[in-house]
C-alpha atoms as a PDB file:
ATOM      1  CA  UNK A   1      -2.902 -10.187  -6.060  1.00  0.00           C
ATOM      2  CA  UNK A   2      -4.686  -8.314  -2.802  1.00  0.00           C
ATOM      3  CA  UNK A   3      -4.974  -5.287  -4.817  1.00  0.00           C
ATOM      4  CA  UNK A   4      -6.640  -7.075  -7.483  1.00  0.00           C
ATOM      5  CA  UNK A   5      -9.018  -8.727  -5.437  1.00  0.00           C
ATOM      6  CA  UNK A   6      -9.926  -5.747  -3.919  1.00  0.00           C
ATOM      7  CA  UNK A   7     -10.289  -4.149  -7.519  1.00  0.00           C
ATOM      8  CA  UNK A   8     -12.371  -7.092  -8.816  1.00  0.00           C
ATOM      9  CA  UNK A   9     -14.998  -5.820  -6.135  1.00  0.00           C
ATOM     10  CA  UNK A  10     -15.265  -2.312  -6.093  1.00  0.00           C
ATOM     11  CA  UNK A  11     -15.699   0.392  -8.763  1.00  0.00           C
ATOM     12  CA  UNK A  12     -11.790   2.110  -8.494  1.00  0.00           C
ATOM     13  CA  UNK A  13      -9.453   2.838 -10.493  1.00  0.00           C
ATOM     14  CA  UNK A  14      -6.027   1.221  -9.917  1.00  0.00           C
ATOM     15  CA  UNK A  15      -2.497   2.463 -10.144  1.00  0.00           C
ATOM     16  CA  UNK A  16       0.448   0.785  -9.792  1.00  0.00           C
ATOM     17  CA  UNK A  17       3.782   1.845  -8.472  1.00  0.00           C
ATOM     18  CA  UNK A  18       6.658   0.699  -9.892  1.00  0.00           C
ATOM     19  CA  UNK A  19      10.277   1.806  -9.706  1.00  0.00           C
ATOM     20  CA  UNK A  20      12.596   3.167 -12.010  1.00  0.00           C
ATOM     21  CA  UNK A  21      15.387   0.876 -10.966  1.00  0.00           C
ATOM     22  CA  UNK A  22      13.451  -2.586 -10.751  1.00  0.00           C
ATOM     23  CA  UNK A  23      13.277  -4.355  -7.612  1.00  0.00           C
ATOM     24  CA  UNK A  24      14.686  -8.202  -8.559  1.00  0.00           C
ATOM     25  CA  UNK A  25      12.607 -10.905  -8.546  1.00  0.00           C
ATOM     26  CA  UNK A  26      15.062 -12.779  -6.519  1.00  0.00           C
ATOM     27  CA  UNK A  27      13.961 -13.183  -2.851  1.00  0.00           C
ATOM     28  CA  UNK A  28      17.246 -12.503  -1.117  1.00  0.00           C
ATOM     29  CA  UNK A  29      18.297  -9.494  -3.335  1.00  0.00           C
ATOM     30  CA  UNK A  30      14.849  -8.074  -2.517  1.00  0.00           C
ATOM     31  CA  UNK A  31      15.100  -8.209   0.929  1.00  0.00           C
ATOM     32  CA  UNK A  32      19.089  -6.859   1.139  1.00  0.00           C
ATOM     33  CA  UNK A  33      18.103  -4.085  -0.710  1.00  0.00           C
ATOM     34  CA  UNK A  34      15.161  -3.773   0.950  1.00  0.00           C
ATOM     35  CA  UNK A  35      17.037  -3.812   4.543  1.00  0.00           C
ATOM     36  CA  UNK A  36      19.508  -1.086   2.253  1.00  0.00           C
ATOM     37  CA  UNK A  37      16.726   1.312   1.602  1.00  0.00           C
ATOM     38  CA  UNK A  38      15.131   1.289   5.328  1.00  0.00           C
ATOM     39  CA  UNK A  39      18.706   1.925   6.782  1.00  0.00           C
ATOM     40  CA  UNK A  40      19.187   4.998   4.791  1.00  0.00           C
ATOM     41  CA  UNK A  41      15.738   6.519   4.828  1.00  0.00           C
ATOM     42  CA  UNK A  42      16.000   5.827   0.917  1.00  0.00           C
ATOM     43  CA  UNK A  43      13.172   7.322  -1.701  1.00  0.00           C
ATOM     44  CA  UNK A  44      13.303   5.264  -4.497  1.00  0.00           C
ATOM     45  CA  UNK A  45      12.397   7.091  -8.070  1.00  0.00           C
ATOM     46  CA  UNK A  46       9.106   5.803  -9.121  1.00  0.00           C
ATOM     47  CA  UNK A  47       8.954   5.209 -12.952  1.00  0.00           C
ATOM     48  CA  UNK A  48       6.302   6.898 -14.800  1.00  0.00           C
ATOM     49  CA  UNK A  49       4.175   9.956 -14.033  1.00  0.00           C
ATOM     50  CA  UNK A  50       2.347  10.210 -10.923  1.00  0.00           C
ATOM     51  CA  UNK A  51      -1.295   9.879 -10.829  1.00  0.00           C
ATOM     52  CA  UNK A  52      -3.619  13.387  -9.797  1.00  0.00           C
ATOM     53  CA  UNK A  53      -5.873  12.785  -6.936  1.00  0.00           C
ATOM     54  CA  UNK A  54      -7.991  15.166  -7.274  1.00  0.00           C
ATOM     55  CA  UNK A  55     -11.026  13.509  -7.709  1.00  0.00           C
ATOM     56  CA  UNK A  56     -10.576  11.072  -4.855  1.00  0.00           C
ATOM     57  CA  UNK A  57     -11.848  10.935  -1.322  1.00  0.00           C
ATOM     58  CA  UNK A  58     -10.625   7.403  -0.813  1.00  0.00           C
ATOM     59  CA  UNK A  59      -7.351   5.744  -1.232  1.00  0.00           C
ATOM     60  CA  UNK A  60      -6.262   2.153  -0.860  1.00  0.00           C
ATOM     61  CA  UNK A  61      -2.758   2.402  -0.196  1.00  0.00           C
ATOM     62  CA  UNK A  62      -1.455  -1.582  -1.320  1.00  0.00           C
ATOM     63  CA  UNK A  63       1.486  -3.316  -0.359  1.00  0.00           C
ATOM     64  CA  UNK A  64       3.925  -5.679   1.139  1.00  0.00           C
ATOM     65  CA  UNK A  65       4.815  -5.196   4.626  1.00  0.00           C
ATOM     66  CA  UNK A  66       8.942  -5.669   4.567  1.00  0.00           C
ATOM     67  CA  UNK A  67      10.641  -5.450   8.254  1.00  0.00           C
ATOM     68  CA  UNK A  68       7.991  -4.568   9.535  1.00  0.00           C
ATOM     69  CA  UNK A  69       7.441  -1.732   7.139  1.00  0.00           C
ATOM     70  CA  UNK A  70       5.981  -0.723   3.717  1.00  0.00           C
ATOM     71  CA  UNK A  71       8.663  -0.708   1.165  1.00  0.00           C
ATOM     72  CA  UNK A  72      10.531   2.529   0.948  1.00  0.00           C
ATOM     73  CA  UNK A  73       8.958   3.526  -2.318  1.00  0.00           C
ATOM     74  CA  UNK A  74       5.698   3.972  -0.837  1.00  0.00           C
ATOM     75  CA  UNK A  75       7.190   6.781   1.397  1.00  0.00           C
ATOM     76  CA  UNK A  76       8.425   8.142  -1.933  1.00  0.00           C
ATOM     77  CA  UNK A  77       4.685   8.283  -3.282  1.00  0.00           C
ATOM     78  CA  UNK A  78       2.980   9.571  -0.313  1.00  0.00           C
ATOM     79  CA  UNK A  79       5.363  12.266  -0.040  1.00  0.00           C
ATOM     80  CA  UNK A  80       4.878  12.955  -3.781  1.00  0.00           C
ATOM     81  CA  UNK A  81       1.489  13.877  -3.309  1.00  0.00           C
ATOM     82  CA  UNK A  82      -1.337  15.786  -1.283  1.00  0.00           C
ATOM     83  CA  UNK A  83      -3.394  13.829   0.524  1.00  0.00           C
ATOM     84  CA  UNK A  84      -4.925  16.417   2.252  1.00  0.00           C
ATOM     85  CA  UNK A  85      -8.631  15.844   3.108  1.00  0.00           C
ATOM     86  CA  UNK A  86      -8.302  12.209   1.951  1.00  0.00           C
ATOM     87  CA  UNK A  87      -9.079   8.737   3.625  1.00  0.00           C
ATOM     88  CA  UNK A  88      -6.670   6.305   3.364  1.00  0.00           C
ATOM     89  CA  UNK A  89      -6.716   2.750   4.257  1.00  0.00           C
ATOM     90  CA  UNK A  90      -3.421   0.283   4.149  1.00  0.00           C
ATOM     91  CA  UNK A  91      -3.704  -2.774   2.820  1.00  0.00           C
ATOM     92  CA  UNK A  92      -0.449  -4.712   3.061  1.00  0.00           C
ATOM     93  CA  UNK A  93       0.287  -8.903   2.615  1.00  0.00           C
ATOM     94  CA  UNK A  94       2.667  -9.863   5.276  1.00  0.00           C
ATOM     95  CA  UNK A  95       4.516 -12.459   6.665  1.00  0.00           C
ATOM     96  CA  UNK A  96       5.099 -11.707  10.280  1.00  0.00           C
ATOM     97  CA  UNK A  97       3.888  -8.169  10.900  1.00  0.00           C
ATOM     98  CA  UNK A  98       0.201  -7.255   9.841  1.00  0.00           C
ATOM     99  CA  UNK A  99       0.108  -3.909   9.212  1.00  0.00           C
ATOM    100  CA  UNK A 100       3.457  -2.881  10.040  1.00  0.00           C
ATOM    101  CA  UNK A 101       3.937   0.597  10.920  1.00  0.00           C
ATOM    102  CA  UNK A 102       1.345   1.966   7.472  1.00  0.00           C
ATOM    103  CA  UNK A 103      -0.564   4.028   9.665  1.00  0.00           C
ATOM    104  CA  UNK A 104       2.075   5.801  11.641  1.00  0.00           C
ATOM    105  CA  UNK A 105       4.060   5.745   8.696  1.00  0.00           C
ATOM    106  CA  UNK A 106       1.431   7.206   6.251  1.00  0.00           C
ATOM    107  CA  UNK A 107       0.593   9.608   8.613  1.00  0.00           C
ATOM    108  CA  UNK A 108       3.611  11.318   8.930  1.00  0.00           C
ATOM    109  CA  UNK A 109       3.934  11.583   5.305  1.00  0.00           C
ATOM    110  CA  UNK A 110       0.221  12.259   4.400  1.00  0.00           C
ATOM    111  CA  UNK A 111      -0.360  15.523   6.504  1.00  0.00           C
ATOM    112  CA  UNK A 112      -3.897  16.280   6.881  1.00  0.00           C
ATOM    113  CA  UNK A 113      -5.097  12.574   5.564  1.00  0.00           C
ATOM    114  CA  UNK A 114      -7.713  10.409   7.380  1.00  0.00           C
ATOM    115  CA  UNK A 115      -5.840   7.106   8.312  1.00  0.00           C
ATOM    116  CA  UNK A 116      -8.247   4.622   8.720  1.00  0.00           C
ATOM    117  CA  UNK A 117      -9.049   0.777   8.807  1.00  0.00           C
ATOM    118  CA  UNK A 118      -6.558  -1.396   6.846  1.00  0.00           C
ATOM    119  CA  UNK A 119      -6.252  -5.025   5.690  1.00  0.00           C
ATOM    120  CA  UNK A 120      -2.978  -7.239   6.293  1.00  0.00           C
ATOM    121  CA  UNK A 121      -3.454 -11.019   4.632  1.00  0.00           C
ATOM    122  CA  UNK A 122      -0.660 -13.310   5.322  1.00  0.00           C
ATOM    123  CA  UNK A 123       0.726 -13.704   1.613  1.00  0.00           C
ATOM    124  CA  UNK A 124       0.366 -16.830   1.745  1.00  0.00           C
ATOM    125  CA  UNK A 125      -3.720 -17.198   2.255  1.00  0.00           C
ATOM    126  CA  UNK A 126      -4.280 -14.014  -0.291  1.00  0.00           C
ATOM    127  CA  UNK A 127      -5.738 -16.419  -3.170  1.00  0.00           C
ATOM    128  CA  UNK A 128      -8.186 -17.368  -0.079  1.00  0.00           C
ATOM    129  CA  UNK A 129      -8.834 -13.881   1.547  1.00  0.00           C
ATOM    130  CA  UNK A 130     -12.413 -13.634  -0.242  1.00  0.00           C
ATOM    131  CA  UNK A 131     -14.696 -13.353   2.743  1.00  0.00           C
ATOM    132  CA  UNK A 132     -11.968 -11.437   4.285  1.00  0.00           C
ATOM    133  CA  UNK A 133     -11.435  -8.919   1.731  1.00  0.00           C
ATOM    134  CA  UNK A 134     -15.586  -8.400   1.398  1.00  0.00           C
ATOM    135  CA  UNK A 135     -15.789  -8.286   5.381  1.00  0.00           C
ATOM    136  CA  UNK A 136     -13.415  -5.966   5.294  1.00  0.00           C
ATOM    137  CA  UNK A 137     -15.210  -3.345   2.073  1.00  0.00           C
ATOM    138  CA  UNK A 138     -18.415  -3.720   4.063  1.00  0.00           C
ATOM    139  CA  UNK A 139     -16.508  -2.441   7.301  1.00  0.00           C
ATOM    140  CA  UNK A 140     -15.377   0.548   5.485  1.00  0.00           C
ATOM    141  CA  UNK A 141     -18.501   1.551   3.800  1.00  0.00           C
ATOM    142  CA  UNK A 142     -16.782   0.675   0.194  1.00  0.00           C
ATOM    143  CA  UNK A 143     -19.725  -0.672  -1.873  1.00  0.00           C
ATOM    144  CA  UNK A 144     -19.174  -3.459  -3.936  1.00  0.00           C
ATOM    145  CA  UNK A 145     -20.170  -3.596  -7.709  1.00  0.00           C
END
């Protein structure tokens, strides 16, 4: 919903990152395998074919923030790819933890990226994040359409 609002705004494209072996829609299951993944430094396939980022500068890394962390599949993206020479921004829904640990996380596995400015919205005040979100794009230079 973040990422969407954030997409509504700007010119981007999107791409989302799903896994091969769904994560359930039941909270509980979520977060045991969740808690599963971080204990075993897990890299969960991602279905589909990664995107080329070639023609990027910018990237707007979204997600939760489980445990204080992104989930384990975004580890499995970032080290998928080169982000070498690239900005990249976090921006995570949380309960507890803002930002987690995105930027040291992303910057161990985005050698040579640019880890700047992110956004954390409490999940539960996303559908109200609108000045927020826009405070935020004008921060970061990303111009709205």
């Amino acid at each position: 919903m973040l990422a969407e609002k954030i997409a509504d705004r700007i010119a981007c494209d999107t791409y989302r990152i799903q896994a091969a072996d769904p994560y359930s829609h039941d909270y509980d299951a979520t977060v045991k395998r969740n808690v599963r993944e971080q204990d075993t430094d897990a890299r969960p396939a991602i279905e589909g074919r990664l995107p080329t980022l070639d023609s990027y500068d910018t990237i707007l890394l979204a997600s939760p923030i489980w445990n204080v962390r992104a989930p384990m599949i975004m580890t499995t993206f970032t080290e998928a790819l080169d982000f070498r020479g690239k900005t990249i921004h976090s921006v995570t829904t949380y309960a507890m933890s803002g930002l987690g640990t995105t930027a040291r996380d992303y910057a161990a596995s985005c050698p040579g990226a640019t880890i700047a400015e992110g956004l954390a919205v409490r999940g539960e005040e996303v559908k109200d994040a609108d000045t927020e979100v826009e405070a935020w794009l004008r921060r970061i230079r990303l111009p709205a359409q």
